[in-house]
PDB file of N, CA and C in Angstrom:
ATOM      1  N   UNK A   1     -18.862  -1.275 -34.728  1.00  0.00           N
ATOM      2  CA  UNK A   1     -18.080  -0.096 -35.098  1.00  0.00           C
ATOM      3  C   UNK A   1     -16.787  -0.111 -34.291  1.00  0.00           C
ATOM      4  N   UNK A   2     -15.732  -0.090 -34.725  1.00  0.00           N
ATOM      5  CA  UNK A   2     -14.196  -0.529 -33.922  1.00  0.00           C
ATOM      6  C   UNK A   2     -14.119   1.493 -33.883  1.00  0.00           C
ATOM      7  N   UNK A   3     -12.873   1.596 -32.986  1.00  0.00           N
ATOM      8  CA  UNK A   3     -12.746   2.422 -32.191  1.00  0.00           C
ATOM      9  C   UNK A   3     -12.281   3.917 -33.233  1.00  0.00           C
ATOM     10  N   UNK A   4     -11.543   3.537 -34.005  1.00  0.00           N
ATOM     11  CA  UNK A   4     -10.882   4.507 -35.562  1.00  0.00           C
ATOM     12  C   UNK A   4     -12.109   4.558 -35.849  1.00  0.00           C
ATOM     13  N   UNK A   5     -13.124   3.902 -36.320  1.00  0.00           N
ATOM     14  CA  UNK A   5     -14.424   4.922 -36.951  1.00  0.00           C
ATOM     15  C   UNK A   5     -15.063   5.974 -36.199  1.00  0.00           C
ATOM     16  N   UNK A   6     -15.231   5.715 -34.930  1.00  0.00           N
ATOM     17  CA  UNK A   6     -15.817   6.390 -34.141  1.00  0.00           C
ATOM     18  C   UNK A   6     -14.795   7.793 -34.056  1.00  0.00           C
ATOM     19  N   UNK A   7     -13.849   8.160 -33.899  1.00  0.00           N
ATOM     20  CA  UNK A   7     -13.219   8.831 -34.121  1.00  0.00           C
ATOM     21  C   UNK A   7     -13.133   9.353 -35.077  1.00  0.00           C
ATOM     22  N   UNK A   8     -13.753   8.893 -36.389  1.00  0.00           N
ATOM     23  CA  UNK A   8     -13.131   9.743 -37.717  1.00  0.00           C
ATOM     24  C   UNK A   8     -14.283  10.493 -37.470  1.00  0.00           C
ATOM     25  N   UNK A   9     -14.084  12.039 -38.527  1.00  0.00           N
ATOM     26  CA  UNK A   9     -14.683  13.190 -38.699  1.00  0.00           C
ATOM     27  C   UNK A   9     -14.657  13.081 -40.191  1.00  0.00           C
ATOM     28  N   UNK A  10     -16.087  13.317 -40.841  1.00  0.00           N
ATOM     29  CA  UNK A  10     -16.168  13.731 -42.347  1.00  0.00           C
ATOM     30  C   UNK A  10     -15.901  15.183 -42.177  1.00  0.00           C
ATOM     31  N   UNK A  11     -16.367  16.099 -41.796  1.00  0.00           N
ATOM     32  CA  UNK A  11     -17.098  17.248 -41.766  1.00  0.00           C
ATOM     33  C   UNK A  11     -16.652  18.158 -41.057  1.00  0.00           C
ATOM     34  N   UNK A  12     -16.082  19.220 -41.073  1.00  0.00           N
ATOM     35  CA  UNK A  12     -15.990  20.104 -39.896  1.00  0.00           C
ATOM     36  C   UNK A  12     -17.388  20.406 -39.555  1.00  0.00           C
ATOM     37  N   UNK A  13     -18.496  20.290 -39.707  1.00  0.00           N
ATOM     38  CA  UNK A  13     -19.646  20.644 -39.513  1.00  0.00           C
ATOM     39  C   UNK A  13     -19.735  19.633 -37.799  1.00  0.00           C
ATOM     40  N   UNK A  14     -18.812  18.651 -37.936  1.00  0.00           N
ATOM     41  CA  UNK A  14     -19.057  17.458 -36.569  1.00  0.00           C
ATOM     42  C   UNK A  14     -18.314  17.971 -35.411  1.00  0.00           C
ATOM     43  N   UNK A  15     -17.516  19.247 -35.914  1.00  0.00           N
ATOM     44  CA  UNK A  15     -16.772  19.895 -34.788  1.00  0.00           C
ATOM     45  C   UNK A  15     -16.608  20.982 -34.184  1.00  0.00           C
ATOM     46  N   UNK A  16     -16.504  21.195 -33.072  1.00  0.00           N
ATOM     47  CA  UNK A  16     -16.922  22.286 -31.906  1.00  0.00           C
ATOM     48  C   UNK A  16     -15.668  22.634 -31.980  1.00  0.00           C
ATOM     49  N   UNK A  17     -15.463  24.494 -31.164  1.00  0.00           N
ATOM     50  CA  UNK A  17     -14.303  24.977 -30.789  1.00  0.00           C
ATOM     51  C   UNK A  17     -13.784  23.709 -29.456  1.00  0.00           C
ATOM     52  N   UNK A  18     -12.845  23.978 -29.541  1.00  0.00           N
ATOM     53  CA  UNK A  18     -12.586  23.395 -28.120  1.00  0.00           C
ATOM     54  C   UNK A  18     -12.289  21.962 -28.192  1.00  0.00           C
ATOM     55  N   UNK A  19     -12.627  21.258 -29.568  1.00  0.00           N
ATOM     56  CA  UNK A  19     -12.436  19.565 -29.621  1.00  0.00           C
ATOM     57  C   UNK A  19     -10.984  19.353 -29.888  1.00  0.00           C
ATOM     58  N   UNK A  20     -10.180  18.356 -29.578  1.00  0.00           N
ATOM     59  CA  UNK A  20      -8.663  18.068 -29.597  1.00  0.00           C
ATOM     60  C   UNK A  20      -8.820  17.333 -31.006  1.00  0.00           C
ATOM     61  N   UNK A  21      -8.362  17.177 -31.776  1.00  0.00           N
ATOM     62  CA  UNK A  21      -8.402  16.369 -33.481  1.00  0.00           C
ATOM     63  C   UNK A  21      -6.511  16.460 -33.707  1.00  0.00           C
ATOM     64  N   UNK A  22      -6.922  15.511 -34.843  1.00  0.00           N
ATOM     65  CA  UNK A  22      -4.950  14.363 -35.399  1.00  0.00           C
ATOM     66  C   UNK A  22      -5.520  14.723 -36.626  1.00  0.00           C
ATOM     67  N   UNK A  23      -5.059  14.796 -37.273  1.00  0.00           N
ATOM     68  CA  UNK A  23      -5.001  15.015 -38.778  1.00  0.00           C
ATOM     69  C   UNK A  23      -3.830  13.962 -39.708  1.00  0.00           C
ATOM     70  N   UNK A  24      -4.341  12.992 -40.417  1.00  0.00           N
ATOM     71  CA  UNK A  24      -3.741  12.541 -40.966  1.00  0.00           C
ATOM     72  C   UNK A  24      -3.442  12.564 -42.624  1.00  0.00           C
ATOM     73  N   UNK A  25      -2.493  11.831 -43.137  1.00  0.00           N
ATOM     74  CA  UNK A  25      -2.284  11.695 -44.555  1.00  0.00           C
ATOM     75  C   UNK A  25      -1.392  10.225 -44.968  1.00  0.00           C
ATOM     76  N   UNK A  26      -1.952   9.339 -45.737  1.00  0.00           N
ATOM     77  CA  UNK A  26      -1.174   8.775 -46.082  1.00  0.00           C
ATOM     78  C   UNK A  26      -0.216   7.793 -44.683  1.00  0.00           C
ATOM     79  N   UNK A  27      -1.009   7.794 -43.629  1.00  0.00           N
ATOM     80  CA  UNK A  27      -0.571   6.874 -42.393  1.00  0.00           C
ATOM     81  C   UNK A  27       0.349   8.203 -41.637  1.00  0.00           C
ATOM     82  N   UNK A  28       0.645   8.951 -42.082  1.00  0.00           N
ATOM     83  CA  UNK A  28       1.362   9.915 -40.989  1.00  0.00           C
ATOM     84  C   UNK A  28       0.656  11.179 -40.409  1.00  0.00           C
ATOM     85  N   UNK A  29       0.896  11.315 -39.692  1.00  0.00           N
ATOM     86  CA  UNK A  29      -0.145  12.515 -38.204  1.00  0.00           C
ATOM     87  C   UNK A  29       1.135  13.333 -38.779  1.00  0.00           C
ATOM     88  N   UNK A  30       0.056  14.481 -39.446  1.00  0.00           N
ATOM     89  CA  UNK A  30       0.263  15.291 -40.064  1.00  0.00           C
ATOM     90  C   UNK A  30       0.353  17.393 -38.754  1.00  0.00           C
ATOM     91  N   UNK A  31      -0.566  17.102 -37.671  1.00  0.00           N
ATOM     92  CA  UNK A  31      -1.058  17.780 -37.121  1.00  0.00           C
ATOM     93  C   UNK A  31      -1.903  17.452 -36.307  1.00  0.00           C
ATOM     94  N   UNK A  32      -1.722  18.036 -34.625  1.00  0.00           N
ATOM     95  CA  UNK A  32      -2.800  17.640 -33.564  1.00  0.00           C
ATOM     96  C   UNK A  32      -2.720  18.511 -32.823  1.00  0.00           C
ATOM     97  N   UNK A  33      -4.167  18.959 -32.371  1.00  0.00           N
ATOM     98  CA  UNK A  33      -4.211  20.164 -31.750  1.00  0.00           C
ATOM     99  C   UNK A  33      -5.880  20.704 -31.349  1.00  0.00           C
ATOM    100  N   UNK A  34      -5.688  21.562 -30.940  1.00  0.00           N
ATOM    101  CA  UNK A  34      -7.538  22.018 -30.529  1.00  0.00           C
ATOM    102  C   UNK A  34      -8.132  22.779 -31.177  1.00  0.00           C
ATOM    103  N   UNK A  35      -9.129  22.872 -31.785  1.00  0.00           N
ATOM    104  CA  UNK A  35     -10.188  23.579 -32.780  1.00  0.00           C
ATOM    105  C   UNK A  35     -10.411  24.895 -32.022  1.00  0.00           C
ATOM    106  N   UNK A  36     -10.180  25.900 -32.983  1.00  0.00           N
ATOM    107  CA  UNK A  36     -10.187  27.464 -32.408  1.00  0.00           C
ATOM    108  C   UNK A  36     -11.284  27.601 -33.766  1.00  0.00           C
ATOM    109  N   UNK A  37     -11.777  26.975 -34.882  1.00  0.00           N
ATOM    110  CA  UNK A  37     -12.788  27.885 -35.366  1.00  0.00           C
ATOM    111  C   UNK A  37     -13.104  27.231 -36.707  1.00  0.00           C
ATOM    112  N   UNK A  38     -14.560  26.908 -37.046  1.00  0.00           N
ATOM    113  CA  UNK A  38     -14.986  26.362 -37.833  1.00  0.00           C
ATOM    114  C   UNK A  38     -15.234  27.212 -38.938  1.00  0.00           C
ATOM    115  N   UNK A  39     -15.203  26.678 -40.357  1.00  0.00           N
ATOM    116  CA  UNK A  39     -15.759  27.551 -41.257  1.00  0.00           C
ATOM    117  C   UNK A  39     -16.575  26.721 -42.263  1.00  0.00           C
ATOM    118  N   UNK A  40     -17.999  26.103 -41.759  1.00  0.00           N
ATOM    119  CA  UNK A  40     -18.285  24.833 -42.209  1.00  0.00           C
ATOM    120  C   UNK A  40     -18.825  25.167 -43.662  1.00  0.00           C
ATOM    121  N   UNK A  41     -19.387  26.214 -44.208  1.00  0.00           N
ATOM    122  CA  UNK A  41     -19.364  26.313 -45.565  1.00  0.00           C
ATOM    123  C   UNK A  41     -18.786  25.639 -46.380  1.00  0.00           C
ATOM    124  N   UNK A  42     -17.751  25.738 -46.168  1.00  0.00           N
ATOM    125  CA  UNK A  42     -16.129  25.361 -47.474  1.00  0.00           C
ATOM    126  C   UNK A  42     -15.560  24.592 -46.805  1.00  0.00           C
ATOM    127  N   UNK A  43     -15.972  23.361 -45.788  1.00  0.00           N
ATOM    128  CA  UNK A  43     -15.137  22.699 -44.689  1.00  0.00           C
ATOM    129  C   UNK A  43     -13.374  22.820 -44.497  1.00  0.00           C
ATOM    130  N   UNK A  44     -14.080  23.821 -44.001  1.00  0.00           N
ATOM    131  CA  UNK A  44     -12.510  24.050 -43.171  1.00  0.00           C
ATOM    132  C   UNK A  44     -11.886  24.727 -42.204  1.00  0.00           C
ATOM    133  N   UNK A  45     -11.085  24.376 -41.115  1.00  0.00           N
ATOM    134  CA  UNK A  45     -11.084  24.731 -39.667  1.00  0.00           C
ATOM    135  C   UNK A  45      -9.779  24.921 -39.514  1.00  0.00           C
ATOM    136  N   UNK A  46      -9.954  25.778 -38.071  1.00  0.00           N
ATOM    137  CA  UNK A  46      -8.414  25.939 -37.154  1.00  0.00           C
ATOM    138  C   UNK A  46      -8.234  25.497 -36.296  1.00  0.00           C
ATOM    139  N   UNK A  47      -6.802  24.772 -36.461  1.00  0.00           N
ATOM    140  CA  UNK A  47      -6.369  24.602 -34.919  1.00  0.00           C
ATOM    141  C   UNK A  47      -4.990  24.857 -34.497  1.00  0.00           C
ATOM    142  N   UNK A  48      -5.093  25.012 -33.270  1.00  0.00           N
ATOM    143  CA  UNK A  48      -3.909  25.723 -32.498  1.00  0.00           C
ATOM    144  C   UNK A  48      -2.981  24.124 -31.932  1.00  0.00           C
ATOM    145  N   UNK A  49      -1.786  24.139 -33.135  1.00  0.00           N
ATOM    146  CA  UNK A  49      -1.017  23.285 -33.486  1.00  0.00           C
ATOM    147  C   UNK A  49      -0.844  22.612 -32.152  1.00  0.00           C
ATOM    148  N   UNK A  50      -0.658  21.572 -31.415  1.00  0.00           N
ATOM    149  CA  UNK A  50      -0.021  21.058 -30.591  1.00  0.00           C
ATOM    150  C   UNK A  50       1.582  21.091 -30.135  1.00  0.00           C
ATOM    151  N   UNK A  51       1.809  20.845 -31.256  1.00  0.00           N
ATOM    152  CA  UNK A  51       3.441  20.350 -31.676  1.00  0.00           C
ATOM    153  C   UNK A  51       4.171  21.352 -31.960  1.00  0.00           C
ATOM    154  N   UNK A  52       3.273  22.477 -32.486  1.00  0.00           N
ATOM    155  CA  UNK A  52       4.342  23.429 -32.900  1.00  0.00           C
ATOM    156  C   UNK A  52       4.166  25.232 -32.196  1.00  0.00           C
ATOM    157  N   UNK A  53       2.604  25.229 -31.404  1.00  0.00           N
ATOM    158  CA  UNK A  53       2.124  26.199 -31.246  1.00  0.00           C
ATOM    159  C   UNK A  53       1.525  26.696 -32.312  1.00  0.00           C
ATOM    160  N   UNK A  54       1.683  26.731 -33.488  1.00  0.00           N
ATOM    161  CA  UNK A  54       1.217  27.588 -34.286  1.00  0.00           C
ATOM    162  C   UNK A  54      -0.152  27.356 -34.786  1.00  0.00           C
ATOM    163  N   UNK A  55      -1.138  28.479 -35.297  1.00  0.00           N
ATOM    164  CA  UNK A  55      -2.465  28.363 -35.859  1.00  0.00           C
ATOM    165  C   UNK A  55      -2.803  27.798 -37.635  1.00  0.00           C
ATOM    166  N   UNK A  56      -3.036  26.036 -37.405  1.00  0.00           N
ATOM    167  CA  UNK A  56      -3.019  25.626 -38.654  1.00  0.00           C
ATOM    168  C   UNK A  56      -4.285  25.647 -39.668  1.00  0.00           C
ATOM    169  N   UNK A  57      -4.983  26.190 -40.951  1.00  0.00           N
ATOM    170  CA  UNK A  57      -5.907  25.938 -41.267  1.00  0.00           C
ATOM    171  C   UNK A  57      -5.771  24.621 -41.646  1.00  0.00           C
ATOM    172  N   UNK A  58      -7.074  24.007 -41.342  1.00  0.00           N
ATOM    173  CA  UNK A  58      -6.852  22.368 -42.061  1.00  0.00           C
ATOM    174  C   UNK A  58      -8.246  21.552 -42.646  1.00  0.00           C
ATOM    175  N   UNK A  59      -8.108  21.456 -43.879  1.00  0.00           N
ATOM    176  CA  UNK A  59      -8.496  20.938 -45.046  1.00  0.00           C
ATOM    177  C   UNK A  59      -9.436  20.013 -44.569  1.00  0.00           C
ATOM    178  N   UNK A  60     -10.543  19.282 -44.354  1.00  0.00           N
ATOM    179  CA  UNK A  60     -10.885  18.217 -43.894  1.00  0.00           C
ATOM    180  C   UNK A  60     -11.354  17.296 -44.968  1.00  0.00           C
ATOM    181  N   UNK A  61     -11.626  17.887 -46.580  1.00  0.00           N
ATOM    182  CA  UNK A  61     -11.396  16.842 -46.946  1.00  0.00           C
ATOM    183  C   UNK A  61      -9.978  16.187 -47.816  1.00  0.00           C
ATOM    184  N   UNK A  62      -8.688  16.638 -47.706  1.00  0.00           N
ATOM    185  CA  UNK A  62      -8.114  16.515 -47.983  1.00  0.00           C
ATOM    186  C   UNK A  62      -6.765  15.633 -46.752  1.00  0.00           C
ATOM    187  N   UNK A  63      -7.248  15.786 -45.835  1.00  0.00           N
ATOM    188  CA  UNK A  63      -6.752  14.790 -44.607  1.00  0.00           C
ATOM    189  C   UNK A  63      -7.688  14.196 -43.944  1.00  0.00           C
ATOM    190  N   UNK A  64      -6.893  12.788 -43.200  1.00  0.00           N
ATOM    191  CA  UNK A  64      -7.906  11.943 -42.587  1.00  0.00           C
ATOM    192  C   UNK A  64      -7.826  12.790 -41.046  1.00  0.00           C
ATOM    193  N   UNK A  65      -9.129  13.507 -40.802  1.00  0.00           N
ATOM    194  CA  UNK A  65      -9.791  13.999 -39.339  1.00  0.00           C
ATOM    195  C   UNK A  65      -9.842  12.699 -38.147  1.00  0.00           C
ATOM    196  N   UNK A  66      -9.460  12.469 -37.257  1.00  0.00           N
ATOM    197  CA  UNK A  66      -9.859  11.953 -35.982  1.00  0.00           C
ATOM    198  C   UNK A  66     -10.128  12.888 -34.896  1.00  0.00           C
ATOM    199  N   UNK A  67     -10.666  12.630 -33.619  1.00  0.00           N
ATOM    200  CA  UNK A  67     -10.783  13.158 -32.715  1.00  0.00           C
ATOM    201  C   UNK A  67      -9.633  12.205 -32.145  1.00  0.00           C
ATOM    202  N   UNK A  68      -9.023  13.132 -31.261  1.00  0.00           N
ATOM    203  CA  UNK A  68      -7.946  12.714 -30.690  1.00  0.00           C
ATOM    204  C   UNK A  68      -8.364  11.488 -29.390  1.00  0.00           C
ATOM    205  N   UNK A  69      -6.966  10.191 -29.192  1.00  0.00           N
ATOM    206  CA  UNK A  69      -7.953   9.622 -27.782  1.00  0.00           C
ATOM    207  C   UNK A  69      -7.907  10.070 -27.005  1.00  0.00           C
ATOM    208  N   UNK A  70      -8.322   9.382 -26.439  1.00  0.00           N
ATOM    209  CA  UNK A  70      -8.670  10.186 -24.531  1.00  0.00           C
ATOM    210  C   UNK A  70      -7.040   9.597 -24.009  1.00  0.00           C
ATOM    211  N   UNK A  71      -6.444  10.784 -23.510  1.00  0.00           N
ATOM    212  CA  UNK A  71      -5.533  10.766 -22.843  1.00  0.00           C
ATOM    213  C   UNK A  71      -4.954   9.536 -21.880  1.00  0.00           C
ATOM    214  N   UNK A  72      -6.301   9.235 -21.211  1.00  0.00           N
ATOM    215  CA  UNK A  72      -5.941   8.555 -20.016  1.00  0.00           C
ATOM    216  C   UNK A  72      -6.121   6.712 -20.642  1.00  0.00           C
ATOM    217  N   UNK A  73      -6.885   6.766 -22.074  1.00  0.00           N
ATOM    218  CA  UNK A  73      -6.103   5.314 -22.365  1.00  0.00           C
ATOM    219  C   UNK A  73      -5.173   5.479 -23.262  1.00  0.00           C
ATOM    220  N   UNK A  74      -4.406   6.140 -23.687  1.00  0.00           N
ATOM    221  CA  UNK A  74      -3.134   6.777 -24.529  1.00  0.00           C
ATOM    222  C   UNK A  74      -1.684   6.447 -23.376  1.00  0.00           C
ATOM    223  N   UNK A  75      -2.225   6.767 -22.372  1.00  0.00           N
ATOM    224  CA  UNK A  75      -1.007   6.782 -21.088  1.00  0.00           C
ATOM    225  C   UNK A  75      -1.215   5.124 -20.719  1.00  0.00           C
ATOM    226  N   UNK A  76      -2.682   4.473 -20.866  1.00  0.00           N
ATOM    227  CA  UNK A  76      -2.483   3.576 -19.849  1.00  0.00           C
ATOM    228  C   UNK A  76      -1.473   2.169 -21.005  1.00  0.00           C
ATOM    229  N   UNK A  77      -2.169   2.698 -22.339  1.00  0.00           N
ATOM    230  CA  UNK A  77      -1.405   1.745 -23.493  1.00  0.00           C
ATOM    231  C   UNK A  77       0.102   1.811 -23.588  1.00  0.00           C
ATOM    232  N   UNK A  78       0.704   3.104 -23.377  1.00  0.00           N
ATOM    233  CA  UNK A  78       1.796   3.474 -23.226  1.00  0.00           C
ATOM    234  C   UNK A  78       2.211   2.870 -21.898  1.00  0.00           C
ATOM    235  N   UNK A  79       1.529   2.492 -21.121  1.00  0.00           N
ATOM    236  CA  UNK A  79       2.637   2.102 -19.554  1.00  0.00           C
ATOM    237  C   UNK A  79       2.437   0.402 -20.052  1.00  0.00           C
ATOM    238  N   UNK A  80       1.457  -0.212 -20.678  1.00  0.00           N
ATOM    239  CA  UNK A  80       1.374  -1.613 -20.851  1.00  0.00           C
ATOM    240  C   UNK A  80       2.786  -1.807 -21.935  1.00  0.00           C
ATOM    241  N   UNK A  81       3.100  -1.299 -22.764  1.00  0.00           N
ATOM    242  CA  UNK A  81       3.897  -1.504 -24.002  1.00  0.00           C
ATOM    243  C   UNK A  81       4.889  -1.221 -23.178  1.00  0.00           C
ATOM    244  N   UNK A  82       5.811  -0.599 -21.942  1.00  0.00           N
ATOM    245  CA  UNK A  82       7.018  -0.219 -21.455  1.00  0.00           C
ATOM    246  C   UNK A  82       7.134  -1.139 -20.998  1.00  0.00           C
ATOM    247  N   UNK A  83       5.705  -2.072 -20.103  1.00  0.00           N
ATOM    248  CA  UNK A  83       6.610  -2.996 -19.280  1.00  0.00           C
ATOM    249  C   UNK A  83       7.084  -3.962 -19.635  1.00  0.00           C
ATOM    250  N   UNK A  84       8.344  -4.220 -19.127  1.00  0.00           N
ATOM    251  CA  UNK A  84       9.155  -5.329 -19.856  1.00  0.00           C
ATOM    252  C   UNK A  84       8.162  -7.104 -19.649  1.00  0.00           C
ATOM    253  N   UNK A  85       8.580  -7.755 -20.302  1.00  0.00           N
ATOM    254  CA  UNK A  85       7.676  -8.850 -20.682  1.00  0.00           C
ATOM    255  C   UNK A  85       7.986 -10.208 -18.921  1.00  0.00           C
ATOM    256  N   UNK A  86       6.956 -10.465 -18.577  1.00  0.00           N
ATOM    257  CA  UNK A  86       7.059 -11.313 -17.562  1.00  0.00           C
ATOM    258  C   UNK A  86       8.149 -12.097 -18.179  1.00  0.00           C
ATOM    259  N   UNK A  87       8.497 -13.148 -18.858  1.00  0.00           N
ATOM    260  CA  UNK A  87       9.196 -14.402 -19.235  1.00  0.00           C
ATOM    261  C   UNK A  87      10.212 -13.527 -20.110  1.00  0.00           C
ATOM    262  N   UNK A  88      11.479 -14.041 -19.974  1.00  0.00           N
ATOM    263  CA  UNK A  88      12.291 -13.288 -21.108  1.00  0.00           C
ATOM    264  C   UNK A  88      12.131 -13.663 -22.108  1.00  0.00           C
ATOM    265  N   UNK A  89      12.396 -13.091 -23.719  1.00  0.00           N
ATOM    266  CA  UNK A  89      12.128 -13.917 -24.871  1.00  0.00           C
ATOM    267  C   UNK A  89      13.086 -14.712 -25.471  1.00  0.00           C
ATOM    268  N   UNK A  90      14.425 -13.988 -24.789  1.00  0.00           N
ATOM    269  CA  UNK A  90      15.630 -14.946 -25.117  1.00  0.00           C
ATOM    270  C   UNK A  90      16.261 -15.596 -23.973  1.00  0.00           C
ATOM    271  N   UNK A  91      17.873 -16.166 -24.311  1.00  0.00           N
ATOM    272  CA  UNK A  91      18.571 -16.381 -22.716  1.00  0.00           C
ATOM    273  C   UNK A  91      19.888 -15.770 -23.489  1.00  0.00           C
ATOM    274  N   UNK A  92      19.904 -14.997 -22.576  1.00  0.00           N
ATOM    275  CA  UNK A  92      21.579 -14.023 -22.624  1.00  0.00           C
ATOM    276  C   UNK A  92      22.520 -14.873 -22.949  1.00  0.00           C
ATOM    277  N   UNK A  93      23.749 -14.949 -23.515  1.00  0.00           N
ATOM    278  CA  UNK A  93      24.874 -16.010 -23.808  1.00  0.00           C
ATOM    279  C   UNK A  93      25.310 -16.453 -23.209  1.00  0.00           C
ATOM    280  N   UNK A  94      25.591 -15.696 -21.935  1.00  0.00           N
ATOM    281  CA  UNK A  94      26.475 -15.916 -20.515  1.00  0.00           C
ATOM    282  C   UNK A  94      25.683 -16.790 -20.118  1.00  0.00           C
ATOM    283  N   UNK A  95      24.406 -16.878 -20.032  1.00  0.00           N
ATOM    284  CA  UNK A  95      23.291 -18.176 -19.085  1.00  0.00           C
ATOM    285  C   UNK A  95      23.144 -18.972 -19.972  1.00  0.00           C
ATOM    286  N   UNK A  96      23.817 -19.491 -21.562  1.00  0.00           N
ATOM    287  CA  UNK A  96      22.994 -20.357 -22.053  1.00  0.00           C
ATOM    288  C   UNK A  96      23.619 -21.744 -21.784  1.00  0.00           C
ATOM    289  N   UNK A  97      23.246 -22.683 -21.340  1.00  0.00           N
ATOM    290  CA  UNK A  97      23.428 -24.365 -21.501  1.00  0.00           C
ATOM    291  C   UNK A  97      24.812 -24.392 -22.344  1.00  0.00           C
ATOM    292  N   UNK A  98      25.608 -25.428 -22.036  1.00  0.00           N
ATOM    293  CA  UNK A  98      26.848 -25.384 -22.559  1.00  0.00           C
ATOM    294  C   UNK A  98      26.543 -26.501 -24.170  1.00  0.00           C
ATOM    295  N   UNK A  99      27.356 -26.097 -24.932  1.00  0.00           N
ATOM    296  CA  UNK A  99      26.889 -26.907 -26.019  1.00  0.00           C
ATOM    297  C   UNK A  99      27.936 -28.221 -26.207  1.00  0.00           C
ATOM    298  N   UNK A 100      29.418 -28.294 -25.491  1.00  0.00           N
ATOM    299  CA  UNK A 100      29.582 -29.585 -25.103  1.00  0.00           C
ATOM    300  C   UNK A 100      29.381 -30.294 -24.131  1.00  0.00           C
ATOM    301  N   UNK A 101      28.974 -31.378 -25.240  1.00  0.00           N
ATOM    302  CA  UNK A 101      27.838 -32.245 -23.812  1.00  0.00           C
ATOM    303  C   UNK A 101      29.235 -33.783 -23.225  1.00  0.00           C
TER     304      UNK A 101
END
């Protein structure tokens, strides 16, 4: 099971007040934020927008549900992708080998 399944949600029935969830559509994060209230009858829940503050109802089967990642490998992926690359990938113009030989 790779790491996106484990994360996906069919159901608001799989979710507690208090869980952090991304809401997607169509490859774009539509909404992320924390569950203030289930209404698992008719699957469908609130959450208190991240991005915008505001209280979103949201559809679960009409967007792709994740549970959000864990913060602390979100930051650590984010500090690996900043650092610049040991070996450069090019050579600047000013350093390159002269081309008459």
């Amino acid at each position: 099971m790779d790491v996106e399944e484990a994360r996906h949600i069919r159901s608001s029935s799989e979710l507690n007040v208090g869980d952090e969830i991304e809401a997607w559509h169509n490859g774009k994060l539509f909404h992320r934020g924390t569950v203030t209230q289930t209404v698992t009858a008719v699957d469908l829940f609130w959450i208190l927008d991240s991005r915008t503050g505001t209280r979103r109802l949201i559809d679960a089967e009409a967007l792709v549900i994740l549970r959000a990642a864990d913060p602390g490998t979100a930051k650590a992926a984010s500090r690996a992708a900043a650092r610049p690359p040991a070996q450069p990938s090019h050579m600047p113009l000013f350093q390159a080998p002269s081309l008459a030989g």
